[in-house]
C-alpha atoms as a PDB file:
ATOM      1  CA  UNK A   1      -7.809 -10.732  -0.988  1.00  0.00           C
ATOM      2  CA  UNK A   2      -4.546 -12.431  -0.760  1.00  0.00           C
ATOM      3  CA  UNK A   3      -1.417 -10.838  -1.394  1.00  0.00           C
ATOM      4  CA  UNK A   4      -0.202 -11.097  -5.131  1.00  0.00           C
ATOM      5  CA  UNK A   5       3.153 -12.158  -3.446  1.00  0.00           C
ATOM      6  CA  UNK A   6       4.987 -15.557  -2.615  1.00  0.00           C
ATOM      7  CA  UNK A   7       7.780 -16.617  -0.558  1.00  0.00           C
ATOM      8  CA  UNK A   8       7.142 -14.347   2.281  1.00  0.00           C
ATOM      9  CA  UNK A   9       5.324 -15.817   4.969  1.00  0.00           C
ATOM     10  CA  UNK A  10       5.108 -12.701   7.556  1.00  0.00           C
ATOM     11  CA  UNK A  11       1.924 -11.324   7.787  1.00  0.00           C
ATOM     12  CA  UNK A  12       1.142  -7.448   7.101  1.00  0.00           C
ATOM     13  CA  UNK A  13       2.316  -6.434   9.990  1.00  0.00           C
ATOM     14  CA  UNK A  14       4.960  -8.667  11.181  1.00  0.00           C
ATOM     15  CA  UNK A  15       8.412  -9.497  10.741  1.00  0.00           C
ATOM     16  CA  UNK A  16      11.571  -6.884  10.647  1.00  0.00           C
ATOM     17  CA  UNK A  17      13.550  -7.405   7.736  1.00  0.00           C
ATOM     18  CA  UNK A  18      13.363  -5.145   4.923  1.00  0.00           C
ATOM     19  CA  UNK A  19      10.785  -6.791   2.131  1.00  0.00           C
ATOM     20  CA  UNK A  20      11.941  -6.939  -0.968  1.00  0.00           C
ATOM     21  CA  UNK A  21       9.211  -7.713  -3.689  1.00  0.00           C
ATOM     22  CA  UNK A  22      10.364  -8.801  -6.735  1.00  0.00           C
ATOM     23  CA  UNK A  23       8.588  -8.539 -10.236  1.00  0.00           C
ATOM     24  CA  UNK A  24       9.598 -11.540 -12.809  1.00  0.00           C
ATOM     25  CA  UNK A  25      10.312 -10.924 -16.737  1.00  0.00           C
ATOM     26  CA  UNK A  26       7.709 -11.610 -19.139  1.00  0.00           C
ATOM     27  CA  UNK A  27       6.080 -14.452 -19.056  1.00  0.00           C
ATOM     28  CA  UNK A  28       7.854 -15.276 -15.399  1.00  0.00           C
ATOM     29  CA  UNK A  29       6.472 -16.682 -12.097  1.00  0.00           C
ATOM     30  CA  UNK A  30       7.727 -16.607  -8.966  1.00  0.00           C
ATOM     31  CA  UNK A  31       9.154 -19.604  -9.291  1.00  0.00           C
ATOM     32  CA  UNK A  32      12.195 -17.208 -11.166  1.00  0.00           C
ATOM     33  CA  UNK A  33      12.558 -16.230  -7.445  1.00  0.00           C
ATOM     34  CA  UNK A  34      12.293 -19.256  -5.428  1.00  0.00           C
ATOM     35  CA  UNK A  35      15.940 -19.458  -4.565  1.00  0.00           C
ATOM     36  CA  UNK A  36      16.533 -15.928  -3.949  1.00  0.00           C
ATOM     37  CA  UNK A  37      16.053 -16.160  -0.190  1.00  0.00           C
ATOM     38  CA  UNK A  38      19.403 -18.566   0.064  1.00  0.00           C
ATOM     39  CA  UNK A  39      21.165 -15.955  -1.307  1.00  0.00           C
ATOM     40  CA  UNK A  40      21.068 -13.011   0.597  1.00  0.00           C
ATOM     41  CA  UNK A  41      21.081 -12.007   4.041  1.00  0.00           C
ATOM     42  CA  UNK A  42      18.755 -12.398   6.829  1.00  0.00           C
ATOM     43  CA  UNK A  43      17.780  -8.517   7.331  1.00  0.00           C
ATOM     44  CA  UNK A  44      16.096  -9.357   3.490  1.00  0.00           C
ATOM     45  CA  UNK A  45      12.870 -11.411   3.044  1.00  0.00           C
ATOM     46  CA  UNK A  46      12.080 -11.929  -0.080  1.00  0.00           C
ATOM     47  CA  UNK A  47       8.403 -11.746  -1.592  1.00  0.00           C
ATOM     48  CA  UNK A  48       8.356 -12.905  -5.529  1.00  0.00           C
ATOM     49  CA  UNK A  49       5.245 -10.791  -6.850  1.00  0.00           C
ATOM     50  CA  UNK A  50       2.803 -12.971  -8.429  1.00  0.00           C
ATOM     51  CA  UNK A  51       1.000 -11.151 -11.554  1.00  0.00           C
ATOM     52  CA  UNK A  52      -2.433 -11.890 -12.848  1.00  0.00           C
ATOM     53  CA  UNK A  53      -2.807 -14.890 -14.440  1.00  0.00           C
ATOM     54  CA  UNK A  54      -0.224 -17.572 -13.108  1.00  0.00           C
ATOM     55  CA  UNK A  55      -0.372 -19.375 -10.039  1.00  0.00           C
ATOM     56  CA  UNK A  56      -2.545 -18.154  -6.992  1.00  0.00           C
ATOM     57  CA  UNK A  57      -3.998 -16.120  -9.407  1.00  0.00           C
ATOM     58  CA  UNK A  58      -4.334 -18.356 -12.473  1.00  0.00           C
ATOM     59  CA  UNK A  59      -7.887 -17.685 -13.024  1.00  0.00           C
ATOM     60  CA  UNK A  60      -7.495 -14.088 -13.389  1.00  0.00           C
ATOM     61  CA  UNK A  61      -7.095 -12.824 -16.626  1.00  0.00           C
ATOM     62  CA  UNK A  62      -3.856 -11.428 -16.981  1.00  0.00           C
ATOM     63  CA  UNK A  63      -3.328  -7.816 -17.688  1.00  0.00           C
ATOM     64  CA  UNK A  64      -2.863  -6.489 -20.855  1.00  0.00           C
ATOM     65  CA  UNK A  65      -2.323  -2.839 -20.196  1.00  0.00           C
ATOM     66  CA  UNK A  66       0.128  -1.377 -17.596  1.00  0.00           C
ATOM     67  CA  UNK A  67      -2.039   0.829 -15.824  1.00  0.00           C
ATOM     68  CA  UNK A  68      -4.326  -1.956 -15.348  1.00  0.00           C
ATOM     69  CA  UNK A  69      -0.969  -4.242 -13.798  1.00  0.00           C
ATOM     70  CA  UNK A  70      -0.182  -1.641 -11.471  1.00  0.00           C
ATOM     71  CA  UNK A  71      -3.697  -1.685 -10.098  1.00  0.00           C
ATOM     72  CA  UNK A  72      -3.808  -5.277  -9.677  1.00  0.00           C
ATOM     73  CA  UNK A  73      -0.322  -5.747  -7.918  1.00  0.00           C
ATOM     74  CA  UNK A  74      -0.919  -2.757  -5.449  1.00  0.00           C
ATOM     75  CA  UNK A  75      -4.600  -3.945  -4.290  1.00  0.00           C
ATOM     76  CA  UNK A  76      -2.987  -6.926  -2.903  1.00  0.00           C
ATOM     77  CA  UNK A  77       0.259  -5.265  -1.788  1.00  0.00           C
ATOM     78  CA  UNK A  78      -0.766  -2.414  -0.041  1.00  0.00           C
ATOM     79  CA  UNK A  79      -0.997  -3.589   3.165  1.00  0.00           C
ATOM     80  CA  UNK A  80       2.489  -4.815   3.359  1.00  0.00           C
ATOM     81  CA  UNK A  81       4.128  -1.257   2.825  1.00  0.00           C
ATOM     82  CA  UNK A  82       4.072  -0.114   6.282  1.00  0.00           C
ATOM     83  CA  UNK A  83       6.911  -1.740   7.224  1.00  0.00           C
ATOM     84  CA  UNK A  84      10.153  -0.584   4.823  1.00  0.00           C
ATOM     85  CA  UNK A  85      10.619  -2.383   1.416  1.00  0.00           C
ATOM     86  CA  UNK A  86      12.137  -2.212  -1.665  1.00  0.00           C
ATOM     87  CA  UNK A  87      11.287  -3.546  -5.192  1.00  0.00           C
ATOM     88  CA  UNK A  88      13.386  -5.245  -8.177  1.00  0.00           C
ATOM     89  CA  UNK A  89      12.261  -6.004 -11.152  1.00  0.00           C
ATOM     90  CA  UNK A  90      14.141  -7.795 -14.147  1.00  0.00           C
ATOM     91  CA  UNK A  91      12.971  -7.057 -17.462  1.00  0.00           C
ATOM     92  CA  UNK A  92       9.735  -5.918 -17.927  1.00  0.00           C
ATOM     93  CA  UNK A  93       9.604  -6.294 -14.097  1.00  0.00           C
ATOM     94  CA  UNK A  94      11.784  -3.441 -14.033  1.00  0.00           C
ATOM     95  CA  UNK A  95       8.872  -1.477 -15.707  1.00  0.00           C
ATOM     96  CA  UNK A  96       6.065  -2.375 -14.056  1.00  0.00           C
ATOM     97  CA  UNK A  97       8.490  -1.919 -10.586  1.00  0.00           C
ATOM     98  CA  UNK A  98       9.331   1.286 -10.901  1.00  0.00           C
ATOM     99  CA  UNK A  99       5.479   1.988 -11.653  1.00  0.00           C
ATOM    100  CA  UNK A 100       4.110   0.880  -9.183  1.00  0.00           C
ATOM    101  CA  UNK A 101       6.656   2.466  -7.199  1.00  0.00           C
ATOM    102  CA  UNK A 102       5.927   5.659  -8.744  1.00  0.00           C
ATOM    103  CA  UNK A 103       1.924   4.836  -7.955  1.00  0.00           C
ATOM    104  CA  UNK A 104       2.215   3.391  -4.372  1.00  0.00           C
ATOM    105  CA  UNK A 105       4.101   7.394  -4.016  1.00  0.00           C
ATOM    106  CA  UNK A 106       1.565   9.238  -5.327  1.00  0.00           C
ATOM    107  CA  UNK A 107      -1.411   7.032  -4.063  1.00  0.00           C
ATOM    108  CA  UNK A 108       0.188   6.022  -0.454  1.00  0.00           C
ATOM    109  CA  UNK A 109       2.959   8.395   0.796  1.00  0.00           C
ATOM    110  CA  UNK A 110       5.192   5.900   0.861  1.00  0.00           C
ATOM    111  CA  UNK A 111       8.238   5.017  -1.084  1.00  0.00           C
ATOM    112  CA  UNK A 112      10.923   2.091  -1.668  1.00  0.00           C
ATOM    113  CA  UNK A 113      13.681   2.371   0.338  1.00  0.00           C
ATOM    114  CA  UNK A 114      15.401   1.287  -3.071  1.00  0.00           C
ATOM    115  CA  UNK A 115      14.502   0.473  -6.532  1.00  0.00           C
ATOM    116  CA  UNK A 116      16.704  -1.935  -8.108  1.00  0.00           C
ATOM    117  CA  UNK A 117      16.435  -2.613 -12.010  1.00  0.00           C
ATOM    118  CA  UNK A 118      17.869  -4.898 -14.800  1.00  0.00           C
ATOM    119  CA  UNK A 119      17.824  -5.430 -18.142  1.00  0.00           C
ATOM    120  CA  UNK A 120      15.510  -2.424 -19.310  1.00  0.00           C
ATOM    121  CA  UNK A 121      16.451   0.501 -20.515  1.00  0.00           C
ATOM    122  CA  UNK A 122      15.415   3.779 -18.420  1.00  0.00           C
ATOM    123  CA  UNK A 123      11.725   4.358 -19.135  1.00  0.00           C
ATOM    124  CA  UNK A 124      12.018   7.484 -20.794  1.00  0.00           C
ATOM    125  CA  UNK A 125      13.570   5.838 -23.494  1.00  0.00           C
ATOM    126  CA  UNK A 126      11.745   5.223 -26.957  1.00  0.00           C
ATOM    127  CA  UNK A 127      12.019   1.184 -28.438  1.00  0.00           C
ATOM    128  CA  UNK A 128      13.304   0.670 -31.103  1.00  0.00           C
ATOM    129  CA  UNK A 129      11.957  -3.685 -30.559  1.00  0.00           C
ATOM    130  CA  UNK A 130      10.079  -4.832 -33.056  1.00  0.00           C
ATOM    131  CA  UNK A 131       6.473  -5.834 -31.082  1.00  0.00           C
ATOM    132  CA  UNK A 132       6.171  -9.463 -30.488  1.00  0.00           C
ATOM    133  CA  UNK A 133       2.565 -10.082 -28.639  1.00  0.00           C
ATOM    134  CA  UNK A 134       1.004  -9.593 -31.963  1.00  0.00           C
ATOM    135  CA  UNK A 135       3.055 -12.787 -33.718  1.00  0.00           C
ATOM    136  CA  UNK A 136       1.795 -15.418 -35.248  1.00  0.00           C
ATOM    137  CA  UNK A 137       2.226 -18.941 -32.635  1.00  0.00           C
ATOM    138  CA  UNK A 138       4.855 -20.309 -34.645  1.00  0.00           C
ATOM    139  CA  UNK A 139       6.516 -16.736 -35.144  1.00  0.00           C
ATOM    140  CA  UNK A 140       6.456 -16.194 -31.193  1.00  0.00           C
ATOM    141  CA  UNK A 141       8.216 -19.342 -30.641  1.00  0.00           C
ATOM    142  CA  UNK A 142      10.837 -18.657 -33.286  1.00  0.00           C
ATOM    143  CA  UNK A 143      11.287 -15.734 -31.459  1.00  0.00           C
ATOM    144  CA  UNK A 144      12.094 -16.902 -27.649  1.00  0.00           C
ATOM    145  CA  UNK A 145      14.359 -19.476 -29.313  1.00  0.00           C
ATOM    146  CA  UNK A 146      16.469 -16.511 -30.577  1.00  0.00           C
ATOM    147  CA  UNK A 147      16.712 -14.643 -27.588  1.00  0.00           C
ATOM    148  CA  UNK A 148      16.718 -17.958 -25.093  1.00  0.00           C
ATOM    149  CA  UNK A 149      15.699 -17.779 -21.643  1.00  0.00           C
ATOM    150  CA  UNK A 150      13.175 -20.251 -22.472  1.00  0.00           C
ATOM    151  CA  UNK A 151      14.173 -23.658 -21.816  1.00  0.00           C
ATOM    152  CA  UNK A 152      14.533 -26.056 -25.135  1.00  0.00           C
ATOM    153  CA  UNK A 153      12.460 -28.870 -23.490  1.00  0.00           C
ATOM    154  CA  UNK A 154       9.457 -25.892 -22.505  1.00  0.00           C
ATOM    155  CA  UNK A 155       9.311 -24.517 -26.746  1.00  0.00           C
ATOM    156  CA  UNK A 156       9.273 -28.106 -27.456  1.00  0.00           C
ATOM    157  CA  UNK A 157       6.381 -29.341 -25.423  1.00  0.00           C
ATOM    158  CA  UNK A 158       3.093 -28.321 -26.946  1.00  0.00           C
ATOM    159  CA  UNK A 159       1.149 -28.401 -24.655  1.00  0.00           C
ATOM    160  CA  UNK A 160       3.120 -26.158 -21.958  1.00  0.00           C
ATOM    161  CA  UNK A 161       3.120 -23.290 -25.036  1.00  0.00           C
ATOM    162  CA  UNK A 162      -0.542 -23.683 -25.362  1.00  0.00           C
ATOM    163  CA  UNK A 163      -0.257 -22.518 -21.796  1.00  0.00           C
ATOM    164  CA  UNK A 164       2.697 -20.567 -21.466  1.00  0.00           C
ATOM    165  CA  UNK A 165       1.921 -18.207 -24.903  1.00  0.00           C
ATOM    166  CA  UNK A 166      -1.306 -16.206 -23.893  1.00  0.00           C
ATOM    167  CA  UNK A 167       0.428 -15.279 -20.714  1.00  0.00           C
ATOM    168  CA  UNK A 168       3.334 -13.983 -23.250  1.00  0.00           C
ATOM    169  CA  UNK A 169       1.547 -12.495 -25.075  1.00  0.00           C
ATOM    170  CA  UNK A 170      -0.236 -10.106 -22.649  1.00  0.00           C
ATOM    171  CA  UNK A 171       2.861  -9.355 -20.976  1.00  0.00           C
ATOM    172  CA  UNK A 172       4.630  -8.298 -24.228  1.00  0.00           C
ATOM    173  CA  UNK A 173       1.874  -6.101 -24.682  1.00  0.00           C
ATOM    174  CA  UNK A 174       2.024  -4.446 -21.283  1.00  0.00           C
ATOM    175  CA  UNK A 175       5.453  -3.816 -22.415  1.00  0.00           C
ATOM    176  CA  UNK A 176       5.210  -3.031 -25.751  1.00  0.00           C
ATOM    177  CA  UNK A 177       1.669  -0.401 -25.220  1.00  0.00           C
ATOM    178  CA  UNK A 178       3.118   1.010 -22.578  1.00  0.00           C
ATOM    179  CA  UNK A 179       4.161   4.680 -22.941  1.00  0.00           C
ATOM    180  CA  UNK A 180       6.060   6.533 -20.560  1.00  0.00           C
ATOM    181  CA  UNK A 181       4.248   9.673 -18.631  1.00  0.00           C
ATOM    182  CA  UNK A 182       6.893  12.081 -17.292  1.00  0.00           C
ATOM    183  CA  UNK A 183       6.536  12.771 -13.994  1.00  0.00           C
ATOM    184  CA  UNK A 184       8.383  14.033 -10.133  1.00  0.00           C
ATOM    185  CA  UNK A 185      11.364  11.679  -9.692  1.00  0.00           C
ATOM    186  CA  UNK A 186      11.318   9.185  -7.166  1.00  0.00           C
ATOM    187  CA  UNK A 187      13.890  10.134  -4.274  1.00  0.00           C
ATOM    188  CA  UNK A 188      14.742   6.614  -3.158  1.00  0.00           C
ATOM    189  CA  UNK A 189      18.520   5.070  -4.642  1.00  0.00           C
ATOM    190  CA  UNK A 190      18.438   3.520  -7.900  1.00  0.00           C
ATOM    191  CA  UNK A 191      20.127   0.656  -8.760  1.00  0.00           C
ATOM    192  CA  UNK A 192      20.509  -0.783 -12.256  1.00  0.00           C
ATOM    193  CA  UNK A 193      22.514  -3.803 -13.515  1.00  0.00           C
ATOM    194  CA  UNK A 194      22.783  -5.057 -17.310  1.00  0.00           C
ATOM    195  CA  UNK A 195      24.214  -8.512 -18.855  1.00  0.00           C
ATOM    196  CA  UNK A 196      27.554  -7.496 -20.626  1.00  0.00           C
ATOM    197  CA  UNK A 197      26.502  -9.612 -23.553  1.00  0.00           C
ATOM    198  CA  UNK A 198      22.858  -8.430 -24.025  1.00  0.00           C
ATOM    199  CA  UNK A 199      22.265  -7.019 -27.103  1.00  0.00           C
ATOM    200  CA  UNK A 200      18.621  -5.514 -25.810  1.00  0.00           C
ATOM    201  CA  UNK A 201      20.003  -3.277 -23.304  1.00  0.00           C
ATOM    202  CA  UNK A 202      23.592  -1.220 -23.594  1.00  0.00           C
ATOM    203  CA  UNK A 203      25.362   0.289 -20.504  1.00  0.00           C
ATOM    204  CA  UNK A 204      23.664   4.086 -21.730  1.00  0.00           C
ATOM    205  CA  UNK A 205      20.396   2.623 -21.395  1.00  0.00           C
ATOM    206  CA  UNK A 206      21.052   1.468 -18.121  1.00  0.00           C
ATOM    207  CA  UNK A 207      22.558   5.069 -17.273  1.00  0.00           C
ATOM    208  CA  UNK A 208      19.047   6.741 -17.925  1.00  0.00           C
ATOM    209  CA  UNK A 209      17.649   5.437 -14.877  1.00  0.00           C
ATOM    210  CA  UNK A 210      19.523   8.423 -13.051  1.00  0.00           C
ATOM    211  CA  UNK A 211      17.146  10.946 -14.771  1.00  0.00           C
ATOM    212  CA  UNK A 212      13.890   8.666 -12.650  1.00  0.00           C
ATOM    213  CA  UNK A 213      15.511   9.614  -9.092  1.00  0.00           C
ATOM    214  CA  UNK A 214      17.046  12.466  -6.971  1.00  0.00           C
ATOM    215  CA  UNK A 215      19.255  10.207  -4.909  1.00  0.00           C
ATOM    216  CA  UNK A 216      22.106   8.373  -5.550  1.00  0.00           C
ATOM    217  CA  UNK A 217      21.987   6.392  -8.759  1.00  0.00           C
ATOM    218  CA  UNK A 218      24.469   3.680  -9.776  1.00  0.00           C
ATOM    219  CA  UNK A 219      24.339   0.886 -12.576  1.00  0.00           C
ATOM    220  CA  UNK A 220      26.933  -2.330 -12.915  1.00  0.00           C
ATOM    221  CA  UNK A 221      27.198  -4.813 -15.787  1.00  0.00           C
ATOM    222  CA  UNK A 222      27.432  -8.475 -15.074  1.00  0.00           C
ATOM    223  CA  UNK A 223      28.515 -11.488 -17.250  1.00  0.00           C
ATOM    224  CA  UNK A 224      25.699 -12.952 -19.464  1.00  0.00           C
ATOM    225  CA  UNK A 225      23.047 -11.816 -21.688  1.00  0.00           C
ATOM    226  CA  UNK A 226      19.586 -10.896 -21.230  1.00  0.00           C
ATOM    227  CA  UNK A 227      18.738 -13.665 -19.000  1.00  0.00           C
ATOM    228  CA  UNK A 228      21.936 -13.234 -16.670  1.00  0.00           C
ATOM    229  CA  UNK A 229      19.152 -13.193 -13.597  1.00  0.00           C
ATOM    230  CA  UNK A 230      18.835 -16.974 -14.361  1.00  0.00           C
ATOM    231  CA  UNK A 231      22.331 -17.788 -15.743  1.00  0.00           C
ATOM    232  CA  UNK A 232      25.010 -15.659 -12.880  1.00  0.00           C
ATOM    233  CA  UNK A 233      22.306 -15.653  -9.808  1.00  0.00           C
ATOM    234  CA  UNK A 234      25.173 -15.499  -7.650  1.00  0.00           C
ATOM    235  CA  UNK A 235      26.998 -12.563  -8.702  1.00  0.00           C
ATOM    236  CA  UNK A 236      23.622 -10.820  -9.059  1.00  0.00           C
ATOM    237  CA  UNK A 237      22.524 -11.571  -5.335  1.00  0.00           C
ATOM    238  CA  UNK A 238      25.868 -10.875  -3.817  1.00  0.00           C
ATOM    239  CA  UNK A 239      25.747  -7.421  -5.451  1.00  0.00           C
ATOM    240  CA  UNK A 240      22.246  -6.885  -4.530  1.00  0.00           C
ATOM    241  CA  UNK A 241      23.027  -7.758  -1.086  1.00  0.00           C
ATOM    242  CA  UNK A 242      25.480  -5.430  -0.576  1.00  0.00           C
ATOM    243  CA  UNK A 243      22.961  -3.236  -1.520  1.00  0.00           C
ATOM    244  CA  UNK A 244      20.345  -3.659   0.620  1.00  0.00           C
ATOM    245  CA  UNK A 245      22.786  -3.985   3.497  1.00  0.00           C
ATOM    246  CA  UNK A 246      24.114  -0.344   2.519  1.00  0.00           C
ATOM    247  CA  UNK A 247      20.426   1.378   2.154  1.00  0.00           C
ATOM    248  CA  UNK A 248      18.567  -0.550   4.573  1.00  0.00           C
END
């Protein structure tokens, strides 16, 4: 099977630089990625992680539950962890990255070298979010206007949302079904970062991370809101450079 990854063209086995797979927010493709690469360094390639149900794997039927997610992005990733990696995830990326980090542990003996998180609180953490995969069309839609991130032109076009809401909609349900299994912390860094105008996520969300590792932990905020990952790329890439340059 191919790898559930894009924008890394070295094969299993090839290539030095550290891999650094990268798992979009809900109802993201790799494209969220696709510029990434310019960004950092060249000891970083980077590998956008391409969940069930959007391009390569459009005919899939995208996952619903997280345990089910996790089992679908390791199949195809496995045999790109022998050489040393890390993971970020944005959103409910964040989630499902530091599961499957947790998985590919227990599973494969292997760890990231680094996990690197935004925009989610620590996992422990209960929500207090209203759930959203269960709204009505019109009520979804309402709903990614408020928060943005979606582009005005993409709620306006029907057809795209015909499209673009089932994928949602399973994603927010990953999310929003998911419940949080205590468990050995990982021992690789953690990195967090949060959008000094986000009113999801506050800096002491951010801070429980530390509890998911016994290494060094540290968390930043960065101008923006939720969607900072989009809107200040820059600033986001230069600090995750720096990074990967200091753990790698």
């Amino acid at each position: 099977m191919k790898p559930p990854v894009g924008g890394g063209s070295d094969t299993p086995n090839g290539g030095d630089a550290l891999r650094l797979f990268c798992f979009p927010y809900a109802g993201g493709g790799t494209t969220v990625f696709r510029r990434w690469q310019e960004g950092l360094s060249d000891a970083v390639k980077v590998h956008a992680v391409e969940l069930p149900g959007r391009g390569r794997q459009f005919t899939k039927p995208p996952a619903r539950r997280m345990d089910a997610l996790v089992d679908a992005v390791i199949e195809g990733m496995s045999p790109y962890l022998a050489k040393p990696f890390s993971f970020f995830g944005h959103s409910m990326g964040a989630l499902v990255a530091f599961e499957v980090a947790r998985t590919v542990r227990d599973r494969l003996d292997v760890e990231p070298v680094a996990l690197y998180v935004s925009a989610h609180p620590g996992p422990q953490l209960p929500t207090d979010q209203p759930p959203l995969h269960n709204l009505s069309d019109p009520e979804l839609r309402a709903e990614l206007r408020r928060v943005g991130g979606t582009p005005r032109e993409v709620l306006a076009n029907d057809e795209f949302m015909r499209l673009l809401l089932p994928m949602l909609r399973a994603d927010f349900e990953v999310s929003e079904t998911y419940t949080y299994t205590p468990g050995v912390p990982l021992n690789c860094p953690i990195v967090a970062w949060g959008g000094v105008d986000d009113p999801q996520v506050s800096q002491e969300d951010l801070q429980a991370w530390a509890e998911q590792t016994t290494g060094p932990f540290a968390f930043a905020m960065l101008p923006g809101g939720h969607f900072f990952i989009d809107h200040n790329r820059r600033e986001l890439l230069a600090a995750l450079d720096t990074s990967v340059t200091l753990w790698h």
